[in-house]
N, C-alpha and C. Protein backbone atom coordinates (compact mmCIF):
# COMPACT_ATOMS: atom_id res chain seq x y z
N UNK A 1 -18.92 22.08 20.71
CA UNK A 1 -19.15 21.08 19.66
C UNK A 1 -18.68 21.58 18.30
N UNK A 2 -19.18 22.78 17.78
CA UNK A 2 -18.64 23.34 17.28
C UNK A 2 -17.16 23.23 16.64
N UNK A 3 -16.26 24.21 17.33
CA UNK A 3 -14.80 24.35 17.41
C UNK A 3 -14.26 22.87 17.35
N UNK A 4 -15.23 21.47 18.13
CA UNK A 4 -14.01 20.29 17.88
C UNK A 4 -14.47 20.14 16.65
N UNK A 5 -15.53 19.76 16.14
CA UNK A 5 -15.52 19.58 14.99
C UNK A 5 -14.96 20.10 13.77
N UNK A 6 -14.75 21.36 14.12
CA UNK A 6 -13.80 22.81 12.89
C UNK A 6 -12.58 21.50 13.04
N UNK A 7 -12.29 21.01 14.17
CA UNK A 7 -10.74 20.55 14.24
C UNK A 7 -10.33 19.62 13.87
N UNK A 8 -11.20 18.65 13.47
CA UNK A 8 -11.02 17.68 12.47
C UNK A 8 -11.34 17.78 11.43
N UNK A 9 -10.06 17.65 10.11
CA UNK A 9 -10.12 17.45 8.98
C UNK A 9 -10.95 17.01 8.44
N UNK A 10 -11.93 17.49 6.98
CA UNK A 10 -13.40 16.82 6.84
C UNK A 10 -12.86 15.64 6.14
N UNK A 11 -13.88 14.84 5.62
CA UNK A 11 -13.86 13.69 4.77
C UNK A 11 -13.81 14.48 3.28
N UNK A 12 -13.40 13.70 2.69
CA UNK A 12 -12.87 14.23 1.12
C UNK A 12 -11.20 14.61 1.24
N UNK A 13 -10.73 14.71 2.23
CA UNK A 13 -9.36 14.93 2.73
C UNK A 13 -8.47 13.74 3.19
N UNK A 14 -7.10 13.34 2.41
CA UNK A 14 -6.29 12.36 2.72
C UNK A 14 -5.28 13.03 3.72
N UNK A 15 -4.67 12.31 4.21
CA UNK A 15 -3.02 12.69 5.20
C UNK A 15 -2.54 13.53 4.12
N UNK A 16 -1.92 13.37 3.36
CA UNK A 16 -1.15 13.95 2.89
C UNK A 16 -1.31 15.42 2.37
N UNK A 17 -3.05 15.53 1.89
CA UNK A 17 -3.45 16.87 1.83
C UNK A 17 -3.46 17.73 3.14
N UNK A 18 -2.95 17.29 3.82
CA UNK A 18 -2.31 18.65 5.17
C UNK A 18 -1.15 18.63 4.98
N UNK A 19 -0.53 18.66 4.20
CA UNK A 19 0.82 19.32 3.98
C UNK A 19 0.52 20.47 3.53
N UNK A 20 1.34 21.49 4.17
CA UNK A 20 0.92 22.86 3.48
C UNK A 20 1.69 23.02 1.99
N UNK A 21 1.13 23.43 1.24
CA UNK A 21 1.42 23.86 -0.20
C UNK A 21 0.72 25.15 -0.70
N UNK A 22 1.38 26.64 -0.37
CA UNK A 22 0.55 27.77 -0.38
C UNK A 22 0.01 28.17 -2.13
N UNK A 23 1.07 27.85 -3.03
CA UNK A 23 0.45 27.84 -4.07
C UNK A 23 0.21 26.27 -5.28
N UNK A 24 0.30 26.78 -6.55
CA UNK A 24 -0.48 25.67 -7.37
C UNK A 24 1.05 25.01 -7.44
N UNK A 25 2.07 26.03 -7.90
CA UNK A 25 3.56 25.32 -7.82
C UNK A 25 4.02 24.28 -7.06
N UNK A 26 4.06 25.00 -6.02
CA UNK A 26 4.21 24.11 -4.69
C UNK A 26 3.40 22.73 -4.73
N UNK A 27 2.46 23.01 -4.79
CA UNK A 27 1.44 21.95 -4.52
C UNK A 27 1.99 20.62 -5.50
N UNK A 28 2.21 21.13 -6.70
CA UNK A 28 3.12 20.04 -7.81
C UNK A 28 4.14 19.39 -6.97
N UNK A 29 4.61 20.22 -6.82
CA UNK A 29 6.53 20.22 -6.11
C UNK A 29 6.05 18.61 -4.99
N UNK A 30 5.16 19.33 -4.44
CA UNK A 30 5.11 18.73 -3.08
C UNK A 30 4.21 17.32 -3.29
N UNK A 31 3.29 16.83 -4.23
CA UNK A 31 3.05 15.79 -4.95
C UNK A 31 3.48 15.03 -5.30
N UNK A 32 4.73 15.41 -6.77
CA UNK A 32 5.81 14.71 -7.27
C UNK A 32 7.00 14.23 -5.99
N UNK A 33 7.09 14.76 -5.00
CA UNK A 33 7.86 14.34 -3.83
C UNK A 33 7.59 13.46 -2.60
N UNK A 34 5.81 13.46 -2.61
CA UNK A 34 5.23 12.62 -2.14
C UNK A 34 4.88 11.14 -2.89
N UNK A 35 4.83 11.45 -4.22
CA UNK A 35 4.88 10.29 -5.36
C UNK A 35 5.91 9.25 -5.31
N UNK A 36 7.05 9.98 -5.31
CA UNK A 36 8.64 9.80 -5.55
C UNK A 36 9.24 8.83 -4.01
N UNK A 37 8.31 9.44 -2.95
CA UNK A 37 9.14 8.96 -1.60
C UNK A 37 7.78 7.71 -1.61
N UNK A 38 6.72 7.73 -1.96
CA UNK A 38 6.29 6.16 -1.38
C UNK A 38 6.41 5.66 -2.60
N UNK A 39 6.89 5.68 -3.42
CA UNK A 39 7.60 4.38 -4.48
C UNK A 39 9.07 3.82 -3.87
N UNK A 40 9.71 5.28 -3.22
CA UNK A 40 10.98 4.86 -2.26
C UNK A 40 10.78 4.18 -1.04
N UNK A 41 9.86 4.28 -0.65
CA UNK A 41 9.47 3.64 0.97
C UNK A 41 9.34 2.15 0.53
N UNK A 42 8.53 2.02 -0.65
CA UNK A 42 7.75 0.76 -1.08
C UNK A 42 8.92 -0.36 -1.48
N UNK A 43 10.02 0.21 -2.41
CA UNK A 43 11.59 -0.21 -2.45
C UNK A 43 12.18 -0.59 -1.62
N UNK A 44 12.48 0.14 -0.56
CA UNK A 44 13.20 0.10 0.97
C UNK A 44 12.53 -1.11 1.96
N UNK A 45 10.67 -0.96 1.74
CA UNK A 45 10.42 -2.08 2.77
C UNK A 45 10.43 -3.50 1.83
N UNK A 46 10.66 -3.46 0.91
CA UNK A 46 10.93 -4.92 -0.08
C UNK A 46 12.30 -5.62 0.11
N UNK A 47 12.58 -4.97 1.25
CA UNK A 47 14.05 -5.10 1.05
C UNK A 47 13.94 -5.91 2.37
N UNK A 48 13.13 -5.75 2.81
CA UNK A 48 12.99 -6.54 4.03
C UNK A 48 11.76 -7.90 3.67
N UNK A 49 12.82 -9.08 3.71
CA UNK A 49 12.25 -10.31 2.68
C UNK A 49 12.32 -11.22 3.65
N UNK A 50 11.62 -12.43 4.13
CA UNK A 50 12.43 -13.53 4.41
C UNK A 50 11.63 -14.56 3.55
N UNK A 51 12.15 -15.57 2.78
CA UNK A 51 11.89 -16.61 2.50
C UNK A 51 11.11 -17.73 2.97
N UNK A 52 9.97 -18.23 2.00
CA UNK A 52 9.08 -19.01 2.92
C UNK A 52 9.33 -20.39 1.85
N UNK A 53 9.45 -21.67 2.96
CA UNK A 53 9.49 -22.99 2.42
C UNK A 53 8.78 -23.12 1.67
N UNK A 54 9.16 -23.84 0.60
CA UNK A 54 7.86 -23.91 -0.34
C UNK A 54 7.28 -22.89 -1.16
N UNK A 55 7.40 -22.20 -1.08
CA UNK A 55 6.71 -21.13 -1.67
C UNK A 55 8.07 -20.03 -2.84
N UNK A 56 7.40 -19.43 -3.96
CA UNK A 56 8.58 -18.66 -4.32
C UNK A 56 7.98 -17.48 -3.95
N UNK A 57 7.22 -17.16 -3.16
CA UNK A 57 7.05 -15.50 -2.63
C UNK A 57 7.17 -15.42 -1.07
N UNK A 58 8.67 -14.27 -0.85
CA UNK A 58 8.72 -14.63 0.67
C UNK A 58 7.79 -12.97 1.09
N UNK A 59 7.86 -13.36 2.66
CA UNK A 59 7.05 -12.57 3.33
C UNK A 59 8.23 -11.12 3.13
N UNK A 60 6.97 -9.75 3.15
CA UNK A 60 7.85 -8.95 3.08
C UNK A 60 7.01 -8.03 3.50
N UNK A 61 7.99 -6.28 3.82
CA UNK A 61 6.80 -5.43 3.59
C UNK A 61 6.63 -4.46 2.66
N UNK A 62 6.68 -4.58 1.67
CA UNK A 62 6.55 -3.70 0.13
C UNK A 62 4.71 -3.67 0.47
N UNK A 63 3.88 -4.80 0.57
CA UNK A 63 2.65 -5.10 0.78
C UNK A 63 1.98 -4.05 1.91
N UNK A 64 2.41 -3.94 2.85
CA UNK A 64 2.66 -3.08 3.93
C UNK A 64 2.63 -1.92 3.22
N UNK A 65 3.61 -1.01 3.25
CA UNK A 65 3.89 0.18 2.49
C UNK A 65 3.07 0.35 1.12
N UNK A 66 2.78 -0.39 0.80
CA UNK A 66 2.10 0.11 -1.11
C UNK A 66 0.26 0.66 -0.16
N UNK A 67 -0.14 -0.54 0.69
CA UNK A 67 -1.26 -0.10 1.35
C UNK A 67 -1.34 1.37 1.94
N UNK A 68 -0.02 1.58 3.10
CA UNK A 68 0.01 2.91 3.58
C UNK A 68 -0.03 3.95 2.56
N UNK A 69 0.64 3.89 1.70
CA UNK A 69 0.95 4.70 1.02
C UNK A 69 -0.21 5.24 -0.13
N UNK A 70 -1.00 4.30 -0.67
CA UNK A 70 -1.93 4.59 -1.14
C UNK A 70 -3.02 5.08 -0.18
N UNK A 71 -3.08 4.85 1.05
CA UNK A 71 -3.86 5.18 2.08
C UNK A 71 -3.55 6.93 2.09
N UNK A 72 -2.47 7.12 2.57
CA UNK A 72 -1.67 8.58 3.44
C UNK A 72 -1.93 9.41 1.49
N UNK A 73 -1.72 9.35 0.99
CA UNK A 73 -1.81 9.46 -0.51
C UNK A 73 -2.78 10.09 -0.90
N UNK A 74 -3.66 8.97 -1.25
CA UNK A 74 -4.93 9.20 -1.78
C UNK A 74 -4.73 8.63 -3.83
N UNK A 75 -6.13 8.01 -3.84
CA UNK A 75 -6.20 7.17 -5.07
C UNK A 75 -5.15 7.96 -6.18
N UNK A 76 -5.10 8.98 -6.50
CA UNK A 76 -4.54 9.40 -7.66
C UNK A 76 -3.21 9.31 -7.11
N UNK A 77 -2.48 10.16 -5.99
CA UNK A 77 -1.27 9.83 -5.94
C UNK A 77 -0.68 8.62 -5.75
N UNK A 78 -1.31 7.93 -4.96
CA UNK A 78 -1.45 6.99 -4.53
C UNK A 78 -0.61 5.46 -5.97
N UNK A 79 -1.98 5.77 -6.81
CA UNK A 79 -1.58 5.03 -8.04
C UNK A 79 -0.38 5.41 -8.67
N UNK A 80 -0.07 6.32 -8.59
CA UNK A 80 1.46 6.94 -9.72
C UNK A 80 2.36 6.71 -8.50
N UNK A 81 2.63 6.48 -7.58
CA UNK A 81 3.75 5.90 -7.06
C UNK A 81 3.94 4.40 -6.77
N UNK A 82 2.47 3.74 -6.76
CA UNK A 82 3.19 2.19 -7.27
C UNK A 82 3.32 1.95 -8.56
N UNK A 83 2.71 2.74 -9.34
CA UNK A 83 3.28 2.72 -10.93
C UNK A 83 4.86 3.26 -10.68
N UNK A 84 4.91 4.17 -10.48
CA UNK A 84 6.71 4.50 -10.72
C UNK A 84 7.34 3.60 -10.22
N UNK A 85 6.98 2.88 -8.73
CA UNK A 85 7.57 1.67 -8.33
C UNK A 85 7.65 0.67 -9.16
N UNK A 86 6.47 0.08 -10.26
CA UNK A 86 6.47 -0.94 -10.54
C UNK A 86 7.10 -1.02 -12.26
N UNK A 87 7.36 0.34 -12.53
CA UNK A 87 8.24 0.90 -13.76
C UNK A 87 9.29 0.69 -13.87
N UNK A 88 9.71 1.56 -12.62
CA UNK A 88 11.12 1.87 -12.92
C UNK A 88 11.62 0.09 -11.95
N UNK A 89 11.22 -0.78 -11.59
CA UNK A 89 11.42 -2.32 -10.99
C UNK A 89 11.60 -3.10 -11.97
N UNK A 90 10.48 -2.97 -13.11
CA UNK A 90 10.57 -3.86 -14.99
C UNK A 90 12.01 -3.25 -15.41
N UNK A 91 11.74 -1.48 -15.06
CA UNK A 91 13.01 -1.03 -16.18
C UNK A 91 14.56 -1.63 -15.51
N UNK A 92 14.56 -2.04 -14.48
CA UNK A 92 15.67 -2.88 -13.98
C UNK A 92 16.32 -2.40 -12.27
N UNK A 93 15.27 -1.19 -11.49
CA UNK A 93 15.62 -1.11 -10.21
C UNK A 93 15.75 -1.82 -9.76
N UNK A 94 16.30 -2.67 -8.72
CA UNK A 94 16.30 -3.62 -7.91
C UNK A 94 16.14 -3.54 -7.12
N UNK A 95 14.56 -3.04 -6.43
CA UNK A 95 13.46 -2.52 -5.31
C UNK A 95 12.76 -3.63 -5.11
N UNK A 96 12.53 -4.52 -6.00
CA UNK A 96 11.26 -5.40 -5.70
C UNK A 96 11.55 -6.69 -4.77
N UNK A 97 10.99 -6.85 -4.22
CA UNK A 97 11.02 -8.42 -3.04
C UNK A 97 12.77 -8.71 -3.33
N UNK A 98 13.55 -9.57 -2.47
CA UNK A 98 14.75 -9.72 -3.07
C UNK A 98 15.56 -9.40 -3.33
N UNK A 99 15.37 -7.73 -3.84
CA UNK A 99 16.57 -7.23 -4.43
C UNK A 99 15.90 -7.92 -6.44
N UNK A 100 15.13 -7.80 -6.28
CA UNK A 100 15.18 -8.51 -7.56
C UNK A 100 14.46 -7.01 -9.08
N UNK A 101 14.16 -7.52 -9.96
CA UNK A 101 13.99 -6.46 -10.77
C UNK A 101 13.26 -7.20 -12.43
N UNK A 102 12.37 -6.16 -12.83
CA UNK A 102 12.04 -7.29 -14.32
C UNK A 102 10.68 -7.40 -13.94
N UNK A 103 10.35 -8.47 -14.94
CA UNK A 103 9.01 -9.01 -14.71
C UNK A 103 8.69 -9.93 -14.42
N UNK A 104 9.84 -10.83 -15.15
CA UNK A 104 10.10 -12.43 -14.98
C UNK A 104 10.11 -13.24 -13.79
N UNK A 105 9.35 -13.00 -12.92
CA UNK A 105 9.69 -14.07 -11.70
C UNK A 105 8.20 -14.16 -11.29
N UNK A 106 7.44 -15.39 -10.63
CA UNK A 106 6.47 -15.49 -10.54
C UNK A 106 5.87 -14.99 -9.25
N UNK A 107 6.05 -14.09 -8.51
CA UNK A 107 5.37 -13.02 -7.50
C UNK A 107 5.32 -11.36 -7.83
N UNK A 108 5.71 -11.78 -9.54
CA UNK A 108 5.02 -10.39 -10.13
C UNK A 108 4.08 -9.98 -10.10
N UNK A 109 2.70 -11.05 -10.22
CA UNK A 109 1.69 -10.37 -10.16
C UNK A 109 0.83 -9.32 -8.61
N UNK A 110 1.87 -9.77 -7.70
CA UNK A 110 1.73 -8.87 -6.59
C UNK A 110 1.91 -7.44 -6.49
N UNK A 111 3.17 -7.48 -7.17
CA UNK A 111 3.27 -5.94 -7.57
C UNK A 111 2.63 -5.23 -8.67
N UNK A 112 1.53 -5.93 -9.38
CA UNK A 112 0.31 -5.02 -10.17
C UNK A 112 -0.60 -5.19 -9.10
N UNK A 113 -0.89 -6.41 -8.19
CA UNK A 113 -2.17 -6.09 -7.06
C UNK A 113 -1.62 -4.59 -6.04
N UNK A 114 -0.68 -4.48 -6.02
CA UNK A 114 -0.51 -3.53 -5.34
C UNK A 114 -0.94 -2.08 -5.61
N UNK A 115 -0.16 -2.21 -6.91
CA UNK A 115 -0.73 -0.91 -7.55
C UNK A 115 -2.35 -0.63 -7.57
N UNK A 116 -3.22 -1.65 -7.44
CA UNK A 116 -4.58 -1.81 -8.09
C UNK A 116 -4.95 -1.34 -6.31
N UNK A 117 -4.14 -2.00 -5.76
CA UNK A 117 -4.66 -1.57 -4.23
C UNK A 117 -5.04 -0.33 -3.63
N UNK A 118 -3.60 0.09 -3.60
CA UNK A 118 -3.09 1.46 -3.53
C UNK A 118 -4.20 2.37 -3.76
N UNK A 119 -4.37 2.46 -5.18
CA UNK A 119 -5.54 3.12 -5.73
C UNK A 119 -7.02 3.24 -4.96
N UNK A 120 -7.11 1.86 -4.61
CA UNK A 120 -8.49 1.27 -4.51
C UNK A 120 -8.83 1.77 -2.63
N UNK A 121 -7.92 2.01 -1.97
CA UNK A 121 -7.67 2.20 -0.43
C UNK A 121 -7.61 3.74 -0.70
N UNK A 122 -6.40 4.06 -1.63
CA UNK A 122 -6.87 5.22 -1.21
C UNK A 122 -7.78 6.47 -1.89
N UNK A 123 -8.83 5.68 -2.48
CA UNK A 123 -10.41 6.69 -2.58
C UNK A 123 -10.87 6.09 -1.76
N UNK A 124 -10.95 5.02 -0.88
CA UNK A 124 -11.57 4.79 0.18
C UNK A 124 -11.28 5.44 1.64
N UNK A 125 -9.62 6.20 1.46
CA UNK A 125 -9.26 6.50 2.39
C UNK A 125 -9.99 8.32 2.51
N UNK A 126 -10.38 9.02 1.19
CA UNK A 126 -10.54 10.04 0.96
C UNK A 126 -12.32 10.12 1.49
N UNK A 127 -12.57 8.93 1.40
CA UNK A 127 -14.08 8.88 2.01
C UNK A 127 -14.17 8.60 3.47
N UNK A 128 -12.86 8.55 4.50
CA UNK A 128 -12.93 8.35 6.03
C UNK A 128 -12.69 7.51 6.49
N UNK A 129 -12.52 6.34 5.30
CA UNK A 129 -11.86 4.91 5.82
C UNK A 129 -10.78 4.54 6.60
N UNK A 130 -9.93 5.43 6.30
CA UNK A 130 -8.52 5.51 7.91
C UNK A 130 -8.80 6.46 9.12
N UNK A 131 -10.08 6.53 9.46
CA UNK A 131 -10.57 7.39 10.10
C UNK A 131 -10.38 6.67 11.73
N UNK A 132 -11.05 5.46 11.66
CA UNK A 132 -11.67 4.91 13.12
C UNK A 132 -10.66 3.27 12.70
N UNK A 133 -10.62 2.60 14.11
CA UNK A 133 -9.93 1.38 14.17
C UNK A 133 -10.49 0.30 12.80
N UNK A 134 -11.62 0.25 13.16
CA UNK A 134 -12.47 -0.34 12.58
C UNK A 134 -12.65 -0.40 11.00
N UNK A 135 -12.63 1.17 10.71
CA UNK A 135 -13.15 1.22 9.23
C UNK A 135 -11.34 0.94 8.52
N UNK A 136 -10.33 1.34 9.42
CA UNK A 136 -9.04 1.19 8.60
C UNK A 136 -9.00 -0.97 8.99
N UNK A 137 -9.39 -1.27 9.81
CA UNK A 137 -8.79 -2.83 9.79
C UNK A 137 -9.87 -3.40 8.32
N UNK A 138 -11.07 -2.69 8.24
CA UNK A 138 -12.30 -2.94 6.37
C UNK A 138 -10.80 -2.83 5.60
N UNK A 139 -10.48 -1.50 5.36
CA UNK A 139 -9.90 -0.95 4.71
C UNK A 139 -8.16 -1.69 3.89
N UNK A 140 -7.96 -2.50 5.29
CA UNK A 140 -6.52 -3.06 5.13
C UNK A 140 -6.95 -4.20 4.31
N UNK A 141 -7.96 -4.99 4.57
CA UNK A 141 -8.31 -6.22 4.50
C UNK A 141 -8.58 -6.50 3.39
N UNK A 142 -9.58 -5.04 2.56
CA UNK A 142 -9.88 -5.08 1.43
C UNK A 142 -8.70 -5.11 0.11
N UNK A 143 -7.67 -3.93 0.71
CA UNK A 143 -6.62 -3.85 -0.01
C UNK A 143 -5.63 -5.27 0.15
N UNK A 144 -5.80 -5.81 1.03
CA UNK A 144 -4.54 -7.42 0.95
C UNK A 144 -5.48 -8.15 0.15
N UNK A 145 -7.01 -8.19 -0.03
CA UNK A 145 -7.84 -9.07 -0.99
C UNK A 145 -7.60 -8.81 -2.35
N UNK A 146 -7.24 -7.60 -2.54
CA UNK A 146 -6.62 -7.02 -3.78
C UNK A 146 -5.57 -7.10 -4.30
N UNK A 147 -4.77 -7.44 -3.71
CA UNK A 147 -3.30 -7.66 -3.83
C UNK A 147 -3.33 -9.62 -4.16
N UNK A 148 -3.89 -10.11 -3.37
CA UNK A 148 -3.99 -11.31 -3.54
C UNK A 148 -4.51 -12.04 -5.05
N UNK A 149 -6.02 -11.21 -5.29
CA UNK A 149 -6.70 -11.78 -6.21
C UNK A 149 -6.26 -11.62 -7.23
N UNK A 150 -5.11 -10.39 -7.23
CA UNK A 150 -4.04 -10.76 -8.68
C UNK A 150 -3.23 -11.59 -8.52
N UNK A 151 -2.23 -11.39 -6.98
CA UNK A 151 -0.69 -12.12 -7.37
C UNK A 151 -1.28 -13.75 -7.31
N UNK A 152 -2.18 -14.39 -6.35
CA UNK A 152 -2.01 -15.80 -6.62
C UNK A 152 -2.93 -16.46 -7.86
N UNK A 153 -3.47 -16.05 -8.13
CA UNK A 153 -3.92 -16.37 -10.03
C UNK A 153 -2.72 -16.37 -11.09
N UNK A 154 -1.83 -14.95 -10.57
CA UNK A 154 -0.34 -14.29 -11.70
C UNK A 154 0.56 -16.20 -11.54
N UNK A 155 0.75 -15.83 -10.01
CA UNK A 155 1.28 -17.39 -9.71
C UNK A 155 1.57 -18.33 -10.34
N UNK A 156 -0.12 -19.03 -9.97
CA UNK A 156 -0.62 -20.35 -10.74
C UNK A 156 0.04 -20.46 -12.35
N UNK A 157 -0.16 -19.24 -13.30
CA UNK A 157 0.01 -18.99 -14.31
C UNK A 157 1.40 -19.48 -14.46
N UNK A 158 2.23 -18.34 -13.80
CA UNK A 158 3.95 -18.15 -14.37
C UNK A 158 4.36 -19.68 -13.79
N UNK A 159 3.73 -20.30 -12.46
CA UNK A 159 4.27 -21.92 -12.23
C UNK A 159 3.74 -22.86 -12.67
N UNK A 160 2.52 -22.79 -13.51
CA UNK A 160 1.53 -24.00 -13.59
C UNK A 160 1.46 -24.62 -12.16
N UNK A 161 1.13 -24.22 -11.53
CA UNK A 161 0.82 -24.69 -10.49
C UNK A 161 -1.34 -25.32 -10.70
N UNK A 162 -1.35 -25.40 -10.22
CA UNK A 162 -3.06 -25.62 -9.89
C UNK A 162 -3.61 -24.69 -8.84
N UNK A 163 -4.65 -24.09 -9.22
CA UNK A 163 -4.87 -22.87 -8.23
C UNK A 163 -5.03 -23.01 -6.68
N UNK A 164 -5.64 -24.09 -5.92
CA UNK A 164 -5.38 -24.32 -4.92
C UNK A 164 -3.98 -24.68 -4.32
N UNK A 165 -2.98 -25.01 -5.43
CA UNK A 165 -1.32 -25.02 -4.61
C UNK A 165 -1.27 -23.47 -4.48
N UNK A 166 -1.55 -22.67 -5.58
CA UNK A 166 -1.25 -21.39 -5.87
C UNK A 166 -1.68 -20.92 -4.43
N UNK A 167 -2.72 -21.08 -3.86
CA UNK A 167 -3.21 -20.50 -2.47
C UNK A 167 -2.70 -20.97 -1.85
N UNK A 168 -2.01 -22.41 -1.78
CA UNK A 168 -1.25 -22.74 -0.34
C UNK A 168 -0.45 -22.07 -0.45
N UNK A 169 0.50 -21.94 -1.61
CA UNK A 169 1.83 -21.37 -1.24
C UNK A 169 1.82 -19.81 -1.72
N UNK A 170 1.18 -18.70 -1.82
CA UNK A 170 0.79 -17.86 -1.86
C UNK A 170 0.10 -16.68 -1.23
N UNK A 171 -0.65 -18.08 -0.47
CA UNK A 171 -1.71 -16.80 0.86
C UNK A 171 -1.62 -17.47 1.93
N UNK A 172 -2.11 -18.61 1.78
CA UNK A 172 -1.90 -18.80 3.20
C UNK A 172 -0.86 -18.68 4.38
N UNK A 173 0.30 -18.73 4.11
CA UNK A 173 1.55 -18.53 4.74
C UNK A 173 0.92 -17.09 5.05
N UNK A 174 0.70 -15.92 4.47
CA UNK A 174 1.13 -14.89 4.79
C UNK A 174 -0.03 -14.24 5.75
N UNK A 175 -1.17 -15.17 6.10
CA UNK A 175 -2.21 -14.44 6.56
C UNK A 175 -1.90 -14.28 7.91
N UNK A 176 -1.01 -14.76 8.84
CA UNK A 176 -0.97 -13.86 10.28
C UNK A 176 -0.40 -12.92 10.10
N UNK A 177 0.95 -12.67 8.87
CA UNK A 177 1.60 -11.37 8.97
C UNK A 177 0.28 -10.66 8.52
N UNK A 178 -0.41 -10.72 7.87
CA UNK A 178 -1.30 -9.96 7.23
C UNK A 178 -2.17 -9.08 8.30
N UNK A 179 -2.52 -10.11 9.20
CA UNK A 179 -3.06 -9.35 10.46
C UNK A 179 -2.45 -8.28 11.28
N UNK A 180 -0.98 -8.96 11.81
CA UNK A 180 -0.29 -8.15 12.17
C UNK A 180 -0.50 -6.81 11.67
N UNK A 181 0.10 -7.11 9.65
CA UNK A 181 0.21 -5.52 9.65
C UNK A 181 -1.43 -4.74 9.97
N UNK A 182 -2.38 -5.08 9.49
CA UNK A 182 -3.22 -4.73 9.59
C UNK A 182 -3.56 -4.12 10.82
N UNK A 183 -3.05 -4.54 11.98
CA UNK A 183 -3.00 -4.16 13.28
C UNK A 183 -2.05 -2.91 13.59
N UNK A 184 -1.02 -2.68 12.82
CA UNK A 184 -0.36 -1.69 12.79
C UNK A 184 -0.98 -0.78 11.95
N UNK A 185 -1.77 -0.54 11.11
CA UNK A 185 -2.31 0.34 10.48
C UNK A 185 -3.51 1.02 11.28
N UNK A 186 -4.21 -0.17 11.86
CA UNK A 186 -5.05 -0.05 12.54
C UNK A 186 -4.85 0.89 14.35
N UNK A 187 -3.83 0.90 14.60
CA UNK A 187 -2.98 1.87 15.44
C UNK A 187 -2.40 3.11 14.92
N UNK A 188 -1.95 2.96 13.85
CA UNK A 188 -1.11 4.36 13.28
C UNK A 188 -2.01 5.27 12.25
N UNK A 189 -3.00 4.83 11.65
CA UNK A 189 -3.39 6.07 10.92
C UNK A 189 -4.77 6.56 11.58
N UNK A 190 -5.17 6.07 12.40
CA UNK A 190 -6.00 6.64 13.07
C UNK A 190 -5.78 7.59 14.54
N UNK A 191 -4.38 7.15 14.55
CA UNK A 191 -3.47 8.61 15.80
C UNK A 191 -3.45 9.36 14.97
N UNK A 192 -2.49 8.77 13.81
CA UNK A 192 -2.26 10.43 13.11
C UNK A 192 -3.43 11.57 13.04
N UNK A 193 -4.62 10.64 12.58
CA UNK A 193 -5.93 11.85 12.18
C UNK A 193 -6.09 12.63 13.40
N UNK A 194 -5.87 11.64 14.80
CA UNK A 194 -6.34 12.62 15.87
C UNK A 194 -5.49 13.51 16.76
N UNK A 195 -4.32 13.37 16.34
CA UNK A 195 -3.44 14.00 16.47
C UNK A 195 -3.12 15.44 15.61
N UNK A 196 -3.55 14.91 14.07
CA UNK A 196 -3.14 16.33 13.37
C UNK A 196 -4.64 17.16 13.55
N UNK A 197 -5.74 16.14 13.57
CA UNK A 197 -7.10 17.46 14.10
C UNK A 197 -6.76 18.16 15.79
N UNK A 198 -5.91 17.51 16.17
CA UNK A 198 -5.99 18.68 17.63
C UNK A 198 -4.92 19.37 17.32
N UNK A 199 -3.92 19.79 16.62
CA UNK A 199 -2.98 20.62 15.94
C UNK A 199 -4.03 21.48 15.14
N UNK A 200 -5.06 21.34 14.38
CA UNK A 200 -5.28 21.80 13.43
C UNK A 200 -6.23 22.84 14.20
């Protein structure tokens, strides 16, 4: 009982803090590179868009990735790589949904829910929340409620829309992908844990 327990990583510990980093240097090095690649991941899966009738926000997975990533992360890193994402996207990358870039388009406010997400998943993730099927499908659900309760309010705003169009064409479309991914999270970060505790 003992020894399995030594073998799983305690709580207070994200994915990403098992990367080895022997000193304080390193440990920077290896931060700023973990920072740097899920603002790049988060870019790369935005890139994968399709367009929904009606609606000016198509399905994508930037939403996907900003969650993992603040998950595998953890709240502090977590936050400074959808900030660098959502920086260097205003300062004119063309990472965001589309290929697009700026501020100006009205499914901006998704990419501040994201950031707010990110954060918010992963101190939840540092407390065991990507631990078990269960506590990561809480975990996903909470972070897409987060993402939401900014971008379709941001919406309404930048279209005048009326807030219930804002939800038709805003959330509702996206709630089976939503499951989906959630179902993939709900498979993948809970191997990883039990996979890197029987390595460990």
């Amino acid at each position: 009982m003992a020894t399995a327990a030594a073998s799983v990583p305690r709580t207070g510990t994200v994915l990403a803090d098992l990367l080895p980093a022997s000193t304080a240097g390193r440990a920077r090095v290896r931060d700023a590179a973990l920072i740097l690649g899920g603002a790049a991941l988060t870019g790369l899966t935005a890139q994968i868009a399709l367009p929904v009738p009606g609606s000016p926000v198509p399905v994508s997975g930037q939403t996907f990735a900003a969650l993992l990533v603040g998950t595998a992360l953890g709240a502090r890193r977590g936050f400074l790589s959808l900030a660098l994402y959502a920086v260097a996207g205003v300062a004119g990358m063309p990472w965001f949904a589309e290929a697009k870039s700026g501020a100006a388009f009205p499914s901006f406010g998704y990419v501040l829910g994201m950031l707010l997400a990110a954060t918010v998943v992963g101190a939840l993730a540092r407390r065991g929340a990507d631990r078990s099927v269960l506590r990561t499908a809480g975990t996903m659900a909470l972070g897409s409620a987060i993402i939401y309760a900014v971008g379709v309010p941001y919406l309404a705003l930048a279209t005048h829309m009326s807030f219930a169009d804002a939800v038709a064409a805003g959330l509702t479309p996206f709630l089976i992908g939503d499951v989906l991914k959630a179902a993939l999270a709900m498979g993948a970060l809970p191997t990883a844990w039990r996979l890197l505790g029987r390595r460990g």
